[in-house]
PDB file of N, CA and C in Angstrom:
ATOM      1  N   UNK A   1     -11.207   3.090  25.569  1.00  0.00           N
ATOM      2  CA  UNK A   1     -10.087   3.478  24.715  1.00  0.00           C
ATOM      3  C   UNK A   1     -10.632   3.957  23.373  1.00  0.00           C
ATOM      4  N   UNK A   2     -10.303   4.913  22.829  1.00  0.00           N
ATOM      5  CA  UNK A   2     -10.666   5.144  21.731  1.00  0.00           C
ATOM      6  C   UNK A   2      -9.933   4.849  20.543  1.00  0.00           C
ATOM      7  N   UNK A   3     -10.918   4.808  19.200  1.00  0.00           N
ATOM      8  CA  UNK A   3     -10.681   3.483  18.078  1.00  0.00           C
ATOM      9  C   UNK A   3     -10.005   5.040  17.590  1.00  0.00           C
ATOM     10  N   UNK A   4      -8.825   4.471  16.517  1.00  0.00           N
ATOM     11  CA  UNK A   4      -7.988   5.063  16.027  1.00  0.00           C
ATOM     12  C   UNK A   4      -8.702   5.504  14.397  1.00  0.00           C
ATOM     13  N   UNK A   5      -8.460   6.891  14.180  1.00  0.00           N
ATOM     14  CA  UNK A   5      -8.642   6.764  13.188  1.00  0.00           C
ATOM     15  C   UNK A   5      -8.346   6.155  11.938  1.00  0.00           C
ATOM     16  N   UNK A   6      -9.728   5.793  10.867  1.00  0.00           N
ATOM     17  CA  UNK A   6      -9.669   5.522   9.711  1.00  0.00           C
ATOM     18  C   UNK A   6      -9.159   5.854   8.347  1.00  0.00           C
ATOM     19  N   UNK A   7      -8.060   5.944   7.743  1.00  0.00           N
ATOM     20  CA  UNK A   7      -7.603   6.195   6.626  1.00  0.00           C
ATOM     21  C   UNK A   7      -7.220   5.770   5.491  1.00  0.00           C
ATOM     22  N   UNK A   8      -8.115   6.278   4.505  1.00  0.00           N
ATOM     23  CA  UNK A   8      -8.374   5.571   3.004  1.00  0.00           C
ATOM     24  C   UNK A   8      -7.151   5.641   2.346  1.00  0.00           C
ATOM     25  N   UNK A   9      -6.237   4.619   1.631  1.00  0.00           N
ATOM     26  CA  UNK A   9      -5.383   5.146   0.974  1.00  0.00           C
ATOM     27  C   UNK A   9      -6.004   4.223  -0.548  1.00  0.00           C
ATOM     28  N   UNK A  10      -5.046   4.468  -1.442  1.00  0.00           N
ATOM     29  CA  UNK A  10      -5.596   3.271  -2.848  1.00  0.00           C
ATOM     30  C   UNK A  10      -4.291   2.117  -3.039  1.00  0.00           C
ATOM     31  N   UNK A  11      -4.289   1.297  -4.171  1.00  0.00           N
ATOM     32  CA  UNK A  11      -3.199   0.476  -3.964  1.00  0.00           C
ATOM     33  C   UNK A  11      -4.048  -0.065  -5.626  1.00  0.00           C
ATOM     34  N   UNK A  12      -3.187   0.139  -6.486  1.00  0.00           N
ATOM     35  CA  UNK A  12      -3.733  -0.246  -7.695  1.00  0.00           C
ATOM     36  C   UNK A  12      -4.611   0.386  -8.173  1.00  0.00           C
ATOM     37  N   UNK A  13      -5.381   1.627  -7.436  1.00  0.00           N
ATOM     38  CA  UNK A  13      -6.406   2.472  -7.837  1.00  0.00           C
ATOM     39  C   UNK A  13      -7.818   1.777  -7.209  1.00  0.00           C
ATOM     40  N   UNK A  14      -7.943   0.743  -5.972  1.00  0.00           N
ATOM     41  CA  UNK A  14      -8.767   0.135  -5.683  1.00  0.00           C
ATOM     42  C   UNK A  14      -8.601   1.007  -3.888  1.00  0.00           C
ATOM     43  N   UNK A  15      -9.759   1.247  -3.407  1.00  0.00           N
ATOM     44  CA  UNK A  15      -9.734   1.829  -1.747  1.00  0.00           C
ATOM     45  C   UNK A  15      -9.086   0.550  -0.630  1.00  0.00           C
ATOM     46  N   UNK A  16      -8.244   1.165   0.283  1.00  0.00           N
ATOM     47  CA  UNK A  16      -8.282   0.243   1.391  1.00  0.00           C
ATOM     48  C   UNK A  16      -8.057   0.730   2.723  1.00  0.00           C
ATOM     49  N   UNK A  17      -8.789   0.310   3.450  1.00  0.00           N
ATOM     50  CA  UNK A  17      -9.389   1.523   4.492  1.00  0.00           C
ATOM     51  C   UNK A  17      -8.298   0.747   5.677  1.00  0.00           C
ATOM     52  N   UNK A  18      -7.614   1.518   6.454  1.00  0.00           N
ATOM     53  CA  UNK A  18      -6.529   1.130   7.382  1.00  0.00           C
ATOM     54  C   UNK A  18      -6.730   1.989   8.282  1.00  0.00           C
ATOM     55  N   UNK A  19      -6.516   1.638   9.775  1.00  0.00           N
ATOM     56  CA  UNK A  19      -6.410   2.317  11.156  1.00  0.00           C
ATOM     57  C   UNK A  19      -4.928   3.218  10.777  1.00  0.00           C
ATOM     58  N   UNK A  20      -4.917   4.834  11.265  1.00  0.00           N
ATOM     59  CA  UNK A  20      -3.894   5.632  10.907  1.00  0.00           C
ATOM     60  C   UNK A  20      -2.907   5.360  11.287  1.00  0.00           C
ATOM     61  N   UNK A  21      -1.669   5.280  11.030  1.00  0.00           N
ATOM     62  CA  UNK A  21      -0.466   4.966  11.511  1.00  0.00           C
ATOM     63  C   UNK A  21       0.662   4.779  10.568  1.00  0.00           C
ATOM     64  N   UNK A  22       1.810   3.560  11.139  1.00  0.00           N
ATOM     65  CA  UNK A  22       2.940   3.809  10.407  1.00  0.00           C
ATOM     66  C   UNK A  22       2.323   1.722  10.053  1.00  0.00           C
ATOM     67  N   UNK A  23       2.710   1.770   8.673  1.00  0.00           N
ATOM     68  CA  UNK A  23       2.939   0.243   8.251  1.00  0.00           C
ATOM     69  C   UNK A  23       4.029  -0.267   7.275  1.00  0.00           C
ATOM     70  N   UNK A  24       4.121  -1.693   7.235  1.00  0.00           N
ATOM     71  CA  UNK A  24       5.401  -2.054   6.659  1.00  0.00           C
ATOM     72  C   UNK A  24       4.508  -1.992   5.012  1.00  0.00           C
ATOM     73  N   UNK A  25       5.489  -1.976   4.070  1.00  0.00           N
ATOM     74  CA  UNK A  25       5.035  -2.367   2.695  1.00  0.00           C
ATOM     75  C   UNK A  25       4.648  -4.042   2.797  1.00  0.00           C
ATOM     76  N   UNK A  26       4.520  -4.928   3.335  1.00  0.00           N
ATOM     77  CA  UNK A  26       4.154  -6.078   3.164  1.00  0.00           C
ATOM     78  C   UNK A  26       2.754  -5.494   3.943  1.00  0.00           C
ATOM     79  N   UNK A  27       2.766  -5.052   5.020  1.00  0.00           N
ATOM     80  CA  UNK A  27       1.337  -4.795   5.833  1.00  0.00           C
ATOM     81  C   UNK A  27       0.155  -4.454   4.969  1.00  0.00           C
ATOM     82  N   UNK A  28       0.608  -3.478   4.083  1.00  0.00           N
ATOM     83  CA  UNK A  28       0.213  -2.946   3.123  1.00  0.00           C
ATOM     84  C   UNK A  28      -0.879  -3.508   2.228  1.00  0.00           C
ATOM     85  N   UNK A  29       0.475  -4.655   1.929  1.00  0.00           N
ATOM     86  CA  UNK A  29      -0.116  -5.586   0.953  1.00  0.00           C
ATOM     87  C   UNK A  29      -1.009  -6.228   1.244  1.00  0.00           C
ATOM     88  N   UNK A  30      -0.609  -7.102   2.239  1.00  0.00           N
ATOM     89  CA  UNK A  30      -1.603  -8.113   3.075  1.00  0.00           C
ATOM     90  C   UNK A  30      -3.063  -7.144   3.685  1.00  0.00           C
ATOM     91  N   UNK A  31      -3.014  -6.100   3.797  1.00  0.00           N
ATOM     92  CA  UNK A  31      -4.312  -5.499   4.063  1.00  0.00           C
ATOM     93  C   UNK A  31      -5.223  -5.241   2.582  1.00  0.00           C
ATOM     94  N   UNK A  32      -4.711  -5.356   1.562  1.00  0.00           N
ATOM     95  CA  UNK A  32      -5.139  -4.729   0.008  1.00  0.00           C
ATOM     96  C   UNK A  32      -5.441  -6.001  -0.320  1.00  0.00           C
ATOM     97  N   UNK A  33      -4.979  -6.860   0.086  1.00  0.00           N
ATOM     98  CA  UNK A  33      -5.065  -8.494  -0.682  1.00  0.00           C
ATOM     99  C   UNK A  33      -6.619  -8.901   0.010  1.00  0.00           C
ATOM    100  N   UNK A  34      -6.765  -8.615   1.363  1.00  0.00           N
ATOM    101  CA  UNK A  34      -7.631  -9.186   2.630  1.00  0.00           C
ATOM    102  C   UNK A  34      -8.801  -8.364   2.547  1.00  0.00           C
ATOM    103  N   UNK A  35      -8.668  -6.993   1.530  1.00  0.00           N
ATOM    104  CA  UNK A  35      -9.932  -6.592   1.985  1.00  0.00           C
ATOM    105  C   UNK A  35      -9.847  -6.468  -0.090  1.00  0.00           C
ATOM    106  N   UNK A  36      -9.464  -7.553  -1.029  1.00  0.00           N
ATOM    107  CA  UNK A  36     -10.249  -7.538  -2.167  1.00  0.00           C
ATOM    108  C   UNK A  36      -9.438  -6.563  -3.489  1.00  0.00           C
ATOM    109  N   UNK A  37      -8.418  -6.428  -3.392  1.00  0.00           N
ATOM    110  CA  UNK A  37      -7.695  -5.785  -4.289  1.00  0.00           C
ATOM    111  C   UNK A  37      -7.041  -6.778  -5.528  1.00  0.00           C
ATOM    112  N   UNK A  38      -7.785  -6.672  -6.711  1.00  0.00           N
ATOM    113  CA  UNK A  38      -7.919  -7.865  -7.648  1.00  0.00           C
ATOM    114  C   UNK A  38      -6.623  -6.985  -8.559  1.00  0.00           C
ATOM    115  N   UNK A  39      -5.552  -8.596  -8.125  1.00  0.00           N
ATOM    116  CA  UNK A  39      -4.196  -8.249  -9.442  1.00  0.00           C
ATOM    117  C   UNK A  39      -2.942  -7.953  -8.015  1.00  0.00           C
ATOM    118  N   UNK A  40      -3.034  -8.588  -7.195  1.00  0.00           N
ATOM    119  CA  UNK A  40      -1.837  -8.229  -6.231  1.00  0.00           C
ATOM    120  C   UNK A  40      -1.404  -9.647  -5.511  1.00  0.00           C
ATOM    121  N   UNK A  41       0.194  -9.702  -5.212  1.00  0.00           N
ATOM    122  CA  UNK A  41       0.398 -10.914  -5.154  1.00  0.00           C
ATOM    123  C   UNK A  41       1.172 -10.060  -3.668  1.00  0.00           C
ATOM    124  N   UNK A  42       1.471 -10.892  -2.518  1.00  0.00           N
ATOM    125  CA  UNK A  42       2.276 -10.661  -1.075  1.00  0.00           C
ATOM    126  C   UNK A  42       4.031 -10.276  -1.756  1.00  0.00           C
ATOM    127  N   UNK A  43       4.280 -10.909  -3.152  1.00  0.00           N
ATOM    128  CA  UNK A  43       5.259 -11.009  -3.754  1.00  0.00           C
ATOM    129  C   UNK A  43       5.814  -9.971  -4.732  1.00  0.00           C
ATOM    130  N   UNK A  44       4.398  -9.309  -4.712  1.00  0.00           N
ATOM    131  CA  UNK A  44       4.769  -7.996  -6.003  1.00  0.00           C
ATOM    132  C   UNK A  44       5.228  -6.812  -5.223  1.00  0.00           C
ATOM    133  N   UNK A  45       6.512  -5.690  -5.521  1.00  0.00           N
ATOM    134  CA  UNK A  45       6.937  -4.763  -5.718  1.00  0.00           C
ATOM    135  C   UNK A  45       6.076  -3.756  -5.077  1.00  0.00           C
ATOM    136  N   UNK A  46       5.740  -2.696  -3.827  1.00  0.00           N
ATOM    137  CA  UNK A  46       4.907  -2.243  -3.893  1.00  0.00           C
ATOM    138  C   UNK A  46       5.873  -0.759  -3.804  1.00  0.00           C
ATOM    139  N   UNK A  47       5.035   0.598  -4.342  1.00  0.00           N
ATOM    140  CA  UNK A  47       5.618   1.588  -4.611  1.00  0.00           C
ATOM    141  C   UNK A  47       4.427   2.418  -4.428  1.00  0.00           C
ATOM    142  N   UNK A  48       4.636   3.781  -3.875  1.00  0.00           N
ATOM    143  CA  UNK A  48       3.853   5.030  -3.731  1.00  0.00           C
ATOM    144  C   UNK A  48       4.158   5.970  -4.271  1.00  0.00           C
ATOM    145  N   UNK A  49       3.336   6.718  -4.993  1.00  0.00           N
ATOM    146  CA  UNK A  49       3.271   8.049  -5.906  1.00  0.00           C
ATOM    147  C   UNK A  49       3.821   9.301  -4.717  1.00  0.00           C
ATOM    148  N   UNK A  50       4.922  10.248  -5.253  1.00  0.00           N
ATOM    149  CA  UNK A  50       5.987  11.102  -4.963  1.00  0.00           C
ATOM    150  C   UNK A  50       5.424  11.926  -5.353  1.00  0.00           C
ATOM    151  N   UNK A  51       4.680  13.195  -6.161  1.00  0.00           N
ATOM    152  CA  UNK A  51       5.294  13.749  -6.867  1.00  0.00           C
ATOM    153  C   UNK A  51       4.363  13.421  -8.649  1.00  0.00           C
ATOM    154  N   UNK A  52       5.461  13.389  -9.658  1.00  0.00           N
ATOM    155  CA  UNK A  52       5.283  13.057 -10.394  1.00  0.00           C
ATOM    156  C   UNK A  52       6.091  11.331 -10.782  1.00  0.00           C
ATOM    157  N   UNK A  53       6.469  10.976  -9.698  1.00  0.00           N
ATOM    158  CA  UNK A  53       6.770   9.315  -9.686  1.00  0.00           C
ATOM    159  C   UNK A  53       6.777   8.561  -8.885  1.00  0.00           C
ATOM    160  N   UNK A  54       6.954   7.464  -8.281  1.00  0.00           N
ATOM    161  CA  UNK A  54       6.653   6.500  -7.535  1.00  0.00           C
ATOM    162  C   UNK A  54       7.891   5.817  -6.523  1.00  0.00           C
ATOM    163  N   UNK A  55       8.106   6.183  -5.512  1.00  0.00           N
ATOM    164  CA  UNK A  55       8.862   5.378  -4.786  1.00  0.00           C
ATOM    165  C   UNK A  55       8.878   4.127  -4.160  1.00  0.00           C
ATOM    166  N   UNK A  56      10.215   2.530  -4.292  1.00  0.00           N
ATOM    167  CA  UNK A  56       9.221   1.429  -3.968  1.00  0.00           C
ATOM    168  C   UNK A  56       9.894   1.492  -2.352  1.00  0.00           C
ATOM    169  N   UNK A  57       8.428   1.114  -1.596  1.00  0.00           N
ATOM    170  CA  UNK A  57       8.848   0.666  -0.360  1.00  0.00           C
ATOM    171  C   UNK A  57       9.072  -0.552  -0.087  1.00  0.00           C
ATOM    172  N   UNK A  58       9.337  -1.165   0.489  1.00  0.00           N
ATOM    173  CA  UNK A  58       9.854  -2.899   0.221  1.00  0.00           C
ATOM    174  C   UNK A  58       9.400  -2.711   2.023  1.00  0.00           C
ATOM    175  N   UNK A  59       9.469  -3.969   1.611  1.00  0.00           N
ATOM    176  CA  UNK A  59       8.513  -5.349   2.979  1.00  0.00           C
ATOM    177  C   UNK A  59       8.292  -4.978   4.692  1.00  0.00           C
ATOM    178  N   UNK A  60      10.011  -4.621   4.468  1.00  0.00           N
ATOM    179  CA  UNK A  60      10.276  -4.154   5.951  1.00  0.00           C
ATOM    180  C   UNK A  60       9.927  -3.004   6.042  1.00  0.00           C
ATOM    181  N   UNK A  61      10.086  -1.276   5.247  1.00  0.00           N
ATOM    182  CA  UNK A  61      10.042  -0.323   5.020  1.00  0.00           C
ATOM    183  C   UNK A  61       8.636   0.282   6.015  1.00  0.00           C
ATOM    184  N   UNK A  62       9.163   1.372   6.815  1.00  0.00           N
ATOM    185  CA  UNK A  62       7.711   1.270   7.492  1.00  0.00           C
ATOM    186  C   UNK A  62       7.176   3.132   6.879  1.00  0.00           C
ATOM    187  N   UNK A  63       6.147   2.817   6.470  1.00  0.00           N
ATOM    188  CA  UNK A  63       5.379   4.397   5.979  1.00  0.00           C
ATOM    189  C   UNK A  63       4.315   4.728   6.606  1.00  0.00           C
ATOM    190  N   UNK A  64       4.410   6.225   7.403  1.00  0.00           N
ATOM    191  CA  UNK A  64       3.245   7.070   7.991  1.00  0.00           C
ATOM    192  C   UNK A  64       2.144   7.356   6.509  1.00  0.00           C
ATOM    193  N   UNK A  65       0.787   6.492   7.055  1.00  0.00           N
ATOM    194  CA  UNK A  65      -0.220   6.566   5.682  1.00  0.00           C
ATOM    195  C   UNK A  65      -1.144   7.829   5.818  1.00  0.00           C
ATOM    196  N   UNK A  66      -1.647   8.231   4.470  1.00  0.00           N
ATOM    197  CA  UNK A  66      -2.668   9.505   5.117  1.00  0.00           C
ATOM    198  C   UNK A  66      -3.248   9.035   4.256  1.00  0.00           C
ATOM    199  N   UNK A  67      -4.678  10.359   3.997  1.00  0.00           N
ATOM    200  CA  UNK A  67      -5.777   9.760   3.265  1.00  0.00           C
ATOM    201  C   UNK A  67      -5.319   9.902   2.022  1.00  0.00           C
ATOM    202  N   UNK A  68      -5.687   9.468   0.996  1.00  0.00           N
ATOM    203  CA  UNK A  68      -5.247   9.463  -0.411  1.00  0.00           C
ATOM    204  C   UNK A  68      -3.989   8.965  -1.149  1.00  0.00           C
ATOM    205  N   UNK A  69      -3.929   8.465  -0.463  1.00  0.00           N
ATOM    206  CA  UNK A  69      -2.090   8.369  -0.769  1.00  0.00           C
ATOM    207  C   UNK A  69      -2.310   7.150  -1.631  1.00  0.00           C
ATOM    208  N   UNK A  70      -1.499   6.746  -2.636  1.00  0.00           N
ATOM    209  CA  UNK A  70      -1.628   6.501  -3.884  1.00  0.00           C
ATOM    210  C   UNK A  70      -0.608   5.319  -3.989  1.00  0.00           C
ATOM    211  N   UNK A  71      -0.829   4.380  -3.751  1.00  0.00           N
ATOM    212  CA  UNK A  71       0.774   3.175  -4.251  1.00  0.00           C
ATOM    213  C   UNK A  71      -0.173   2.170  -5.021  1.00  0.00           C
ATOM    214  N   UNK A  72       1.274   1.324  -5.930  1.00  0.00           N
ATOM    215  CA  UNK A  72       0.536   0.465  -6.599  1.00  0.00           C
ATOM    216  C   UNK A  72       1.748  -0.793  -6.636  1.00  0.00           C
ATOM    217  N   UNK A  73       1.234  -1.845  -6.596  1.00  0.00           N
ATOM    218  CA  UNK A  73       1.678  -2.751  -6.419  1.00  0.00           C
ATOM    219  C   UNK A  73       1.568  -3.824  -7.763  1.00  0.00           C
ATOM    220  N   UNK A  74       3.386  -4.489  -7.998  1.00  0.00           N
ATOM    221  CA  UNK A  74       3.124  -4.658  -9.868  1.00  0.00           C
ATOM    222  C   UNK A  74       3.989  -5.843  -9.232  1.00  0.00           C
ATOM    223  N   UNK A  75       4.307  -7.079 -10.361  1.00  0.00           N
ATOM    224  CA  UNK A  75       4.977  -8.285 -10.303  1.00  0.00           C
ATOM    225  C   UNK A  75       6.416  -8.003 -10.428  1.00  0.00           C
ATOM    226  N   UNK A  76       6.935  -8.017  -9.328  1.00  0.00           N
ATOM    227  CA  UNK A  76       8.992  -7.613  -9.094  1.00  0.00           C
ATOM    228  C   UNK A  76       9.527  -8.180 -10.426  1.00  0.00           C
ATOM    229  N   UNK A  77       8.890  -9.435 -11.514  1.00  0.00           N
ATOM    230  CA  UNK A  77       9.798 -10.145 -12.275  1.00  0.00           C
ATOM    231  C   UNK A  77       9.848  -9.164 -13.386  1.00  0.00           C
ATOM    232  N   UNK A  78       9.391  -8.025 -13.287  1.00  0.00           N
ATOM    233  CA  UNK A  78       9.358  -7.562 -14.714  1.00  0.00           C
ATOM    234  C   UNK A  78      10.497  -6.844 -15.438  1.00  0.00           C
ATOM    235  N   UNK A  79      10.952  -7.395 -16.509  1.00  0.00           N
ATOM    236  CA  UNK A  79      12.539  -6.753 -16.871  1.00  0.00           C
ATOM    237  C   UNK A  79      12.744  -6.203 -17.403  1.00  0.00           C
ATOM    238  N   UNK A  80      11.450  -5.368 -17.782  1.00  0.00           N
ATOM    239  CA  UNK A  80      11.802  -4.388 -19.343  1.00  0.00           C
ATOM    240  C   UNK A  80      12.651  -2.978 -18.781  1.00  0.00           C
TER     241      UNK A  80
END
């Protein structure tokens, strides 16, 4: 069977290398947390760069990843 390709995306501006496909925003996380992404909680907000802004995908949310693709993940409590 052949291994699926590899695709780099960032998450805080740190690399995290994922088999290509579709994942949930928690998957996300838990892969950025597991392979060393310093400043991310399973609990924080995660969102991907649009454009010139950021859309948040939340937990369940499932996203086709490619290479470069850009999200960053921040603490949901923040109220400003």
């Amino acid at each position: 069977m052949k291994k699926p390709h590899e695709v780099t995306i960032l998450v805080n501006g740190s690399p995290v290398v994922l088999p290509q496909g579709k994942y949930t925003g928690r998957q996300i996380k838990e892969a950025a947390i597991a392979q060393g992404v310093p400043d991310i909680a399973p609990n924080f907000v995660l969102s991907v760069q649009d454009g010139n802004h950021y859309n948040v995908v939340g937990d369940d949310d499932r996203i086709q990843i490619h290479p470069n693709l850009d999200f960053v993940a921040v603490t949901g409590d923040d109220n400003s």
